[in-house]
C-alpha atoms as a PDB file:
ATOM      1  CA  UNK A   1       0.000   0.000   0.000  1.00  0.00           C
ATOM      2  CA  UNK A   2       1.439   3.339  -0.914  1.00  0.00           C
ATOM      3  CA  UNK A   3       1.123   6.201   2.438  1.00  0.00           C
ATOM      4  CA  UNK A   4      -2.053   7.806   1.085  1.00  0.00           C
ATOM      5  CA  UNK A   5      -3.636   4.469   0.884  1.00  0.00           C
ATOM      6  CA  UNK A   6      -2.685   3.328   4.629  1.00  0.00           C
ATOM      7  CA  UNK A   7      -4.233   7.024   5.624  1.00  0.00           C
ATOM      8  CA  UNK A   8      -7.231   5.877   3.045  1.00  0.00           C
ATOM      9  CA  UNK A   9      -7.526   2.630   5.262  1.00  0.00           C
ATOM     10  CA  UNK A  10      -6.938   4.290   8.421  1.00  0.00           C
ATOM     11  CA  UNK A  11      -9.814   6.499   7.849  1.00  0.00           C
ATOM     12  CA  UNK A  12     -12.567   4.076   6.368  1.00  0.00           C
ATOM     13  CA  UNK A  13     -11.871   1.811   9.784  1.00  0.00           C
ATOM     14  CA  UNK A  14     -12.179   4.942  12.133  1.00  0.00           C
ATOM     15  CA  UNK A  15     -15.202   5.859  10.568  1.00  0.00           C
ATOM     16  CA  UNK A  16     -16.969   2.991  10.239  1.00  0.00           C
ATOM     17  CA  UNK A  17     -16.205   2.481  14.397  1.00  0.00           C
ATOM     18  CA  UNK A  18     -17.856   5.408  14.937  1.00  0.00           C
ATOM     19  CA  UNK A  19     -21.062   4.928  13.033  1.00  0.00           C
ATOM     20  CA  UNK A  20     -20.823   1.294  14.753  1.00  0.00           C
ATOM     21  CA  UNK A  21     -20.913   3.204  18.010  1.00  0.00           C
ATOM     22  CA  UNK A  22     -23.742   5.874  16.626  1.00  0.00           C
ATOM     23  CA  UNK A  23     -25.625   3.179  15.923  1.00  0.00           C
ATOM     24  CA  UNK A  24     -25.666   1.148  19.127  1.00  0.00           C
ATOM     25  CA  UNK A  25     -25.782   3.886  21.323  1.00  0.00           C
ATOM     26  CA  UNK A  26     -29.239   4.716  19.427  1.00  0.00           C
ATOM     27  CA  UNK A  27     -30.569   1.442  19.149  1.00  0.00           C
ATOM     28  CA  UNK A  28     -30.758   1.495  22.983  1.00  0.00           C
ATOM     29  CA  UNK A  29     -33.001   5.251  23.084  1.00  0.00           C
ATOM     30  CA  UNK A  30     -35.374   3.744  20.070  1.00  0.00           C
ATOM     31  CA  UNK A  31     -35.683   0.563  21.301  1.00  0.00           C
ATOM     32  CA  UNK A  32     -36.757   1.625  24.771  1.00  0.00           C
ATOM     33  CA  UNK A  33     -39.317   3.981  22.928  1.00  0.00           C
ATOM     34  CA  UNK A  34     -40.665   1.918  20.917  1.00  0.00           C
ATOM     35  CA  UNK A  35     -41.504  -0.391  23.435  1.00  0.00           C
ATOM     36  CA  UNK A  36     -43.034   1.891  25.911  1.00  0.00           C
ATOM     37  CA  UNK A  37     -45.295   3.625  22.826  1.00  0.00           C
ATOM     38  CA  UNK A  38     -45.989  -0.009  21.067  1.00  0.00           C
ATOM     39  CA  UNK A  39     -44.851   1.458  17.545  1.00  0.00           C
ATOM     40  CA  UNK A  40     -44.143  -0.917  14.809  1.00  0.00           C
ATOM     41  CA  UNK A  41     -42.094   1.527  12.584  1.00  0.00           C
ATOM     42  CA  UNK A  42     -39.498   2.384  15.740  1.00  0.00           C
ATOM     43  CA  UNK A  43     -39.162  -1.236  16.876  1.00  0.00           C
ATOM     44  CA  UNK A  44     -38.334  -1.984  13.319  1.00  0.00           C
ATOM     45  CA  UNK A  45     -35.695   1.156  13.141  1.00  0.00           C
ATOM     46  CA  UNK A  46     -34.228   0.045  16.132  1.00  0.00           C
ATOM     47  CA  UNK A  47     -33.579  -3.469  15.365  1.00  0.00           C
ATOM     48  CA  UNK A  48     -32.372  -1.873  12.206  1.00  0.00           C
ATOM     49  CA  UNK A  49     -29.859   0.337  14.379  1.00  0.00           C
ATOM     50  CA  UNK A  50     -28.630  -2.764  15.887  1.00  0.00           C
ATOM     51  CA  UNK A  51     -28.031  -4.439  12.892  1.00  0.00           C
ATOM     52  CA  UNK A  52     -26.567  -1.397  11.047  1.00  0.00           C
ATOM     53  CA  UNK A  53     -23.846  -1.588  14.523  1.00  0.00           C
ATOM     54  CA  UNK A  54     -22.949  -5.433  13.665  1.00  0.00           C
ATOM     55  CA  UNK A  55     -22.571  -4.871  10.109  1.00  0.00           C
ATOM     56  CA  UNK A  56     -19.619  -1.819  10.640  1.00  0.00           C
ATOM     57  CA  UNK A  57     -18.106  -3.286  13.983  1.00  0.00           C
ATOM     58  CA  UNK A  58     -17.829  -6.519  11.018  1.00  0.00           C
ATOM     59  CA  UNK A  59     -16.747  -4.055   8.483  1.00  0.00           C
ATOM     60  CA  UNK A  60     -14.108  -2.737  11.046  1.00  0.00           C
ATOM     61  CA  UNK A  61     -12.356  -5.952  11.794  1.00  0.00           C
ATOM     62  CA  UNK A  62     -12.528  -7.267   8.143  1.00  0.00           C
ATOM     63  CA  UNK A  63     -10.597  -4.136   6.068  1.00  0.00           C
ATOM     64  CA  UNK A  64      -7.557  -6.146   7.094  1.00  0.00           C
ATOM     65  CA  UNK A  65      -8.733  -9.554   5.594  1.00  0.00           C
ATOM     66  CA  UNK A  66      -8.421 -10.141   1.733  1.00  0.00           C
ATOM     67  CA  UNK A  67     -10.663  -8.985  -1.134  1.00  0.00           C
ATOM     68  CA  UNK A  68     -12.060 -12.866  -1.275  1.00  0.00           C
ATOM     69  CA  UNK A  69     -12.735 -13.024   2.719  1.00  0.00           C
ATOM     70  CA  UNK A  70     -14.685  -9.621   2.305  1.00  0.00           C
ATOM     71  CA  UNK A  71     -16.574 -10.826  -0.438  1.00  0.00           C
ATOM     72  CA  UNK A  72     -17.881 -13.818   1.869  1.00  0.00           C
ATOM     73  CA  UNK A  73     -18.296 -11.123   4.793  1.00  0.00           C
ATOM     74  CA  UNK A  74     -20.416  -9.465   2.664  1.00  0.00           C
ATOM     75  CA  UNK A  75     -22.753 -11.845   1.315  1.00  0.00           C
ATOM     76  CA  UNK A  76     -23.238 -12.960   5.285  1.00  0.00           C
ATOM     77  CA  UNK A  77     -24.128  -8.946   5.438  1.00  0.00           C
ATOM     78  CA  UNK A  78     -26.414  -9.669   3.282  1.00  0.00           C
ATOM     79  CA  UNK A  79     -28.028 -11.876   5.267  1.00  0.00           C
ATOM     80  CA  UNK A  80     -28.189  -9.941   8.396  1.00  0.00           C
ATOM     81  CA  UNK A  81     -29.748  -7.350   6.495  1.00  0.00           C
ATOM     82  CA  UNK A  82     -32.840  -9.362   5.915  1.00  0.00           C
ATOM     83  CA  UNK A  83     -33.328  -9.799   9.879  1.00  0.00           C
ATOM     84  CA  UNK A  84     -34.975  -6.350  10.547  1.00  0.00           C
ATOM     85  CA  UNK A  85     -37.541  -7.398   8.144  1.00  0.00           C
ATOM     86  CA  UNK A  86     -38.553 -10.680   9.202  1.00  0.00           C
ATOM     87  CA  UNK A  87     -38.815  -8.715  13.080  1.00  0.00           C
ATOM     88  CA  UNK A  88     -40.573  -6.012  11.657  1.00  0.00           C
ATOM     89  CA  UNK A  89     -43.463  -8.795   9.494  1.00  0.00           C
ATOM     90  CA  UNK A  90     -43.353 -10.683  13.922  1.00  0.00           C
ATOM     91  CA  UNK A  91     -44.160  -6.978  15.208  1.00  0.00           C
ATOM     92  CA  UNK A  92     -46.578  -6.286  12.619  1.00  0.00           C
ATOM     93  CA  UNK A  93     -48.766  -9.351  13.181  1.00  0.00           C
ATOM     94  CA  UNK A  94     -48.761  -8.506  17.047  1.00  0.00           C
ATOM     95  CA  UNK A  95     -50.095  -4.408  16.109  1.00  0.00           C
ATOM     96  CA  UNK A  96     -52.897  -5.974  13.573  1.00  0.00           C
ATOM     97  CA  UNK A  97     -53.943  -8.098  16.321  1.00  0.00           C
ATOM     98  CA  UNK A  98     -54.163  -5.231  18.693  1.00  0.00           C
ATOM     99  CA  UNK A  99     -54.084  -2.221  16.691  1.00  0.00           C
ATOM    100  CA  UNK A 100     -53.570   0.865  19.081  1.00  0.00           C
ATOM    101  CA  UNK A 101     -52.474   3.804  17.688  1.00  0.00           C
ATOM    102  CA  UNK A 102     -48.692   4.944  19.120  1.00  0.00           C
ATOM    103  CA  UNK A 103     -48.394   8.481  20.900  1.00  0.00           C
ATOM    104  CA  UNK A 104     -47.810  10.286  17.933  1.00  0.00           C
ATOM    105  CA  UNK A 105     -45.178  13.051  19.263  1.00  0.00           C
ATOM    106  CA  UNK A 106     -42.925  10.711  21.042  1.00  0.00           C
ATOM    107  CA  UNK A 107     -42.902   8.939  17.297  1.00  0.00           C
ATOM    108  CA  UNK A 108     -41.904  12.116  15.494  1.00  0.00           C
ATOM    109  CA  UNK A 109     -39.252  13.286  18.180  1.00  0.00           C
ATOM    110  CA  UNK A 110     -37.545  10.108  18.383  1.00  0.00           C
ATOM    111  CA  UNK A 111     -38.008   9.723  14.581  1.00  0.00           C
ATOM    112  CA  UNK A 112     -36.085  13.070  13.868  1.00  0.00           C
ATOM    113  CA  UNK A 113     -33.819  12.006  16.794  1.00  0.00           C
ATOM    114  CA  UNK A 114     -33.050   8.619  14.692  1.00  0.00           C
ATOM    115  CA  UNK A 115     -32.776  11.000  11.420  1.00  0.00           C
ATOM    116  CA  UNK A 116     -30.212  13.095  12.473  1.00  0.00           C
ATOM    117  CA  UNK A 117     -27.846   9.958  13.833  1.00  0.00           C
ATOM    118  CA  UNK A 118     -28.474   7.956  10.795  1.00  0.00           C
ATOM    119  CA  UNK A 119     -27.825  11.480   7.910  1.00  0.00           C
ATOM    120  CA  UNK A 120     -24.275  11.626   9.770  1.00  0.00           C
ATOM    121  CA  UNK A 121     -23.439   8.408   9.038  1.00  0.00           C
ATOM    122  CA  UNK A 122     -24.589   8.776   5.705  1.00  0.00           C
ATOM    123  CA  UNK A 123     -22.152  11.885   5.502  1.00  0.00           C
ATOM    124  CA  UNK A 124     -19.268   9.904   6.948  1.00  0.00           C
ATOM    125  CA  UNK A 125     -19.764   6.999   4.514  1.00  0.00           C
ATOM    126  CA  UNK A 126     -20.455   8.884   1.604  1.00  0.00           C
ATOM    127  CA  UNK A 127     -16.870   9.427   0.588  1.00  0.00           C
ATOM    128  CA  UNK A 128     -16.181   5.563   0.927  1.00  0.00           C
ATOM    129  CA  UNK A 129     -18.948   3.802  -0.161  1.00  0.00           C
ATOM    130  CA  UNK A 130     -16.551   2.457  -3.618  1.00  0.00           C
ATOM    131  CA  UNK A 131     -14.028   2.224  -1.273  1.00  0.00           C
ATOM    132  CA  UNK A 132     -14.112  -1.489  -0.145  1.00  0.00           C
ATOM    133  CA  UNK A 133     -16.839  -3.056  -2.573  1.00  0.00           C
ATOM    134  CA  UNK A 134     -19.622  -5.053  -0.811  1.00  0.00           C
ATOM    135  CA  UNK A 135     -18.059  -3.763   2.680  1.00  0.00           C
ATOM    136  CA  UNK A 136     -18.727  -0.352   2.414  1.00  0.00           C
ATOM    137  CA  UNK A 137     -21.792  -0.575   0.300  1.00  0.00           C
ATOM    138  CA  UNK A 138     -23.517  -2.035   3.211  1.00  0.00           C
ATOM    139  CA  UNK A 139     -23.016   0.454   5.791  1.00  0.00           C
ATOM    140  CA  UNK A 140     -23.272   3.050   3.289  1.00  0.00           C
ATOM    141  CA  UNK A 141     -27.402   1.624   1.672  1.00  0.00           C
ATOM    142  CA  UNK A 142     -28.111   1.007   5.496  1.00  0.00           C
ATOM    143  CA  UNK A 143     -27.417   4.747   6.331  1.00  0.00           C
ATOM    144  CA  UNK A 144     -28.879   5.867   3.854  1.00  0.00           C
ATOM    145  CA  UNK A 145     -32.079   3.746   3.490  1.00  0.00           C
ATOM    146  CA  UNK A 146     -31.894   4.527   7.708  1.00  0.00           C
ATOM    147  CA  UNK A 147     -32.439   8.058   6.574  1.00  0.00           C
ATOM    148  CA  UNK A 148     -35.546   7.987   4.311  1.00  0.00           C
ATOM    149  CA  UNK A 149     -37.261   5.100   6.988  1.00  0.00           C
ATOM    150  CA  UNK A 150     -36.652   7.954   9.189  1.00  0.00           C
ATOM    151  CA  UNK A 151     -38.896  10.419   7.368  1.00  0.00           C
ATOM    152  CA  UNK A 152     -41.511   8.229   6.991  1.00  0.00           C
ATOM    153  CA  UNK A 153     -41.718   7.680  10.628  1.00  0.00           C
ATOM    154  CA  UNK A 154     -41.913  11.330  11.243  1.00  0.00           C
ATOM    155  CA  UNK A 155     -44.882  12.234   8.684  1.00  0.00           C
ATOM    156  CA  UNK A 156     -46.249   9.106  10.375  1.00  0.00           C
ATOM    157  CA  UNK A 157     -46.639  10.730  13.774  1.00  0.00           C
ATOM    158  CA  UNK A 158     -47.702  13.876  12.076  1.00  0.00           C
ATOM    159  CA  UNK A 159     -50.778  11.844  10.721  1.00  0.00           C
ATOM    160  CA  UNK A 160     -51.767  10.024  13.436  1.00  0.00           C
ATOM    161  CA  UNK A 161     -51.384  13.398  15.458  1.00  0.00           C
ATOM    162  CA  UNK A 162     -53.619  15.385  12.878  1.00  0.00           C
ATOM    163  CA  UNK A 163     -55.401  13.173  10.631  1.00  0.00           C
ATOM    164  CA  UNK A 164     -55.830   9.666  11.577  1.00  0.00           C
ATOM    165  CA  UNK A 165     -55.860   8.881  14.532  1.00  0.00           C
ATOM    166  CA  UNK A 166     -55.080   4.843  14.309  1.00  0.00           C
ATOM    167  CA  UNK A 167     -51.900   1.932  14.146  1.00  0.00           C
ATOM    168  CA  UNK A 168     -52.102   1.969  10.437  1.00  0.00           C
ATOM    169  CA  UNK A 169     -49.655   5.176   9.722  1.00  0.00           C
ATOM    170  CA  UNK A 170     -47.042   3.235  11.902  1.00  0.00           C
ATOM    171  CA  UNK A 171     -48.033   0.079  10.537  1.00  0.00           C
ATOM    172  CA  UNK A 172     -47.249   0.745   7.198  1.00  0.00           C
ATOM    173  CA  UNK A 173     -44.185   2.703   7.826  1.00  0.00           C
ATOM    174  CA  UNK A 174     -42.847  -0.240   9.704  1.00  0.00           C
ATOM    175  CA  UNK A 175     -43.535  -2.518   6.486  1.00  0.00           C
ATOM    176  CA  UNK A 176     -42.048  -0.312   4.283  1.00  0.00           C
ATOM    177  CA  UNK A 177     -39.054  -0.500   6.524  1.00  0.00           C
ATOM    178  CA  UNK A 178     -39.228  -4.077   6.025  1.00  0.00           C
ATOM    179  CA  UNK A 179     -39.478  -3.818   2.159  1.00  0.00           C
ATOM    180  CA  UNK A 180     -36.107  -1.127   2.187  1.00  0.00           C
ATOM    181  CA  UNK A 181     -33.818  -3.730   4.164  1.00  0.00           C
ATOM    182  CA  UNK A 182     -35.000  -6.306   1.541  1.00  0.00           C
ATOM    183  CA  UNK A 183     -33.935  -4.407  -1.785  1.00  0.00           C
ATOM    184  CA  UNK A 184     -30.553  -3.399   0.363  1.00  0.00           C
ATOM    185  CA  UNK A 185     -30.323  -6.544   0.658  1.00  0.00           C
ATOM    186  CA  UNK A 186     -30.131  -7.593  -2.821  1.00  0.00           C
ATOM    187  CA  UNK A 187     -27.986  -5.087  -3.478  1.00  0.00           C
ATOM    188  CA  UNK A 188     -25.022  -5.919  -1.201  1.00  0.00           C
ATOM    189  CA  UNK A 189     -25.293  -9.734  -2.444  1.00  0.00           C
ATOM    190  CA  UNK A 190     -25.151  -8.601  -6.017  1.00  0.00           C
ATOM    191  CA  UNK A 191     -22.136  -6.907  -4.890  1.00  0.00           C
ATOM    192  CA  UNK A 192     -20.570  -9.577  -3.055  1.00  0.00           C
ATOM    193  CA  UNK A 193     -20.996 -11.904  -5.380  1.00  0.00           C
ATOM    194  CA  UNK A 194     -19.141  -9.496  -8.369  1.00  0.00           C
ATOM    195  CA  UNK A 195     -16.313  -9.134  -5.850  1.00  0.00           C
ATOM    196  CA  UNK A 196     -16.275 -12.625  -4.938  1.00  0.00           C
ATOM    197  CA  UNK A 197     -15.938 -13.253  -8.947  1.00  0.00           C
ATOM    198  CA  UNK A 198     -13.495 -10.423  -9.819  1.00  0.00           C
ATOM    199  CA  UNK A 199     -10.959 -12.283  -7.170  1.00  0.00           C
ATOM    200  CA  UNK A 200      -8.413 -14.305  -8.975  1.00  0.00           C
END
């Protein structure tokens, strides 16, 4: 590696530890929200936080393995990326069942809290998201996907608040949740799989 490229390196691994960190340290304010509101949208965001922590602490310990190793960490990425969607589908069964409609402020605060973690991780990834292939691209969809879920789950308090006053705003927000993680999901196999292919 020439110098710039160690400093390159350097970088990518600092910042992806501290968007690891972001994340947990979130997961633990949304989580506890979510559960004391019974919203489907922030208990799948927070599980999403979680998962979006795993995926860079993996990221931070595999930028020293080989292209071929991080193409097989990323197709297990992959993989984790599909488990906020199968908790979200669990959660949503549970809300249809009982369908009470979540305290609609406390959803918009802690949505826009959620926002402004996950459009800072977006900005620190930005600049490396081609960096590492599949690596990279995983943090880098998951921030950014993290970012519009977020804005969904703040117009979704502002309808329950002001114009319908019932679980399905959250409800739906929460599936489309689901539905992001999937396609981000197919994108960072795609990508792990062309890495995995362009290894000699």
């Amino acid at each position: 590696m020439t110098e710039g490229q160690v400093a390159d390196h350097a970088g990518l691994r600092r910042t992806v530890l501290v968007v690891a960190l972001a994340n947990l340290a979130y997961f633990g304010v949304e989580f506890a929200v979510a559960l004391a509101i019974g919203s489907v949208s922030l208990f799948a965001d927070s599980v999403d936080f979680l998962e979006d922590a795993s995926v860079n602490l993996l990221i931070f310990v595999a930028l020293a393995w080989s292209a071929r190793a991080r193409a097989k960490v990323g197709i297990a990425l992959a993989l984790i990326l599909l488990i906020p969607g199968l908790a979200t589908v669990w959660t949503a069964w549970d809300k249809f069942l009982d369908p009470v409609a979540p305290q609609p402020l406390a959803l918009s605060l802690t949505g826009l809290g959620a926002l402004g973690v996950n459009l800072t991780c977006a900005f620190l990834l930005a600049r490396y998201r081609h960096h590492r292939g599949s690596l990279t691209k995983a943090a880098f969809l998951s921030a950014r996907n993290d970012a519009f879920a977020n804005v969904a789950i703040i117009a979704a308090g502002a309808v329950t608040a002001f114009l319908w006053r019932s679980a399905w705003p959250d409800l739906i927000v929460g599936l489309a949740i689901a539905a992001l993680n999937l396609d981000a999901a197919r994108e960072v196999w795609e990508a792990a799989r062309e890495e995995h292919r362009a290894e000699p």
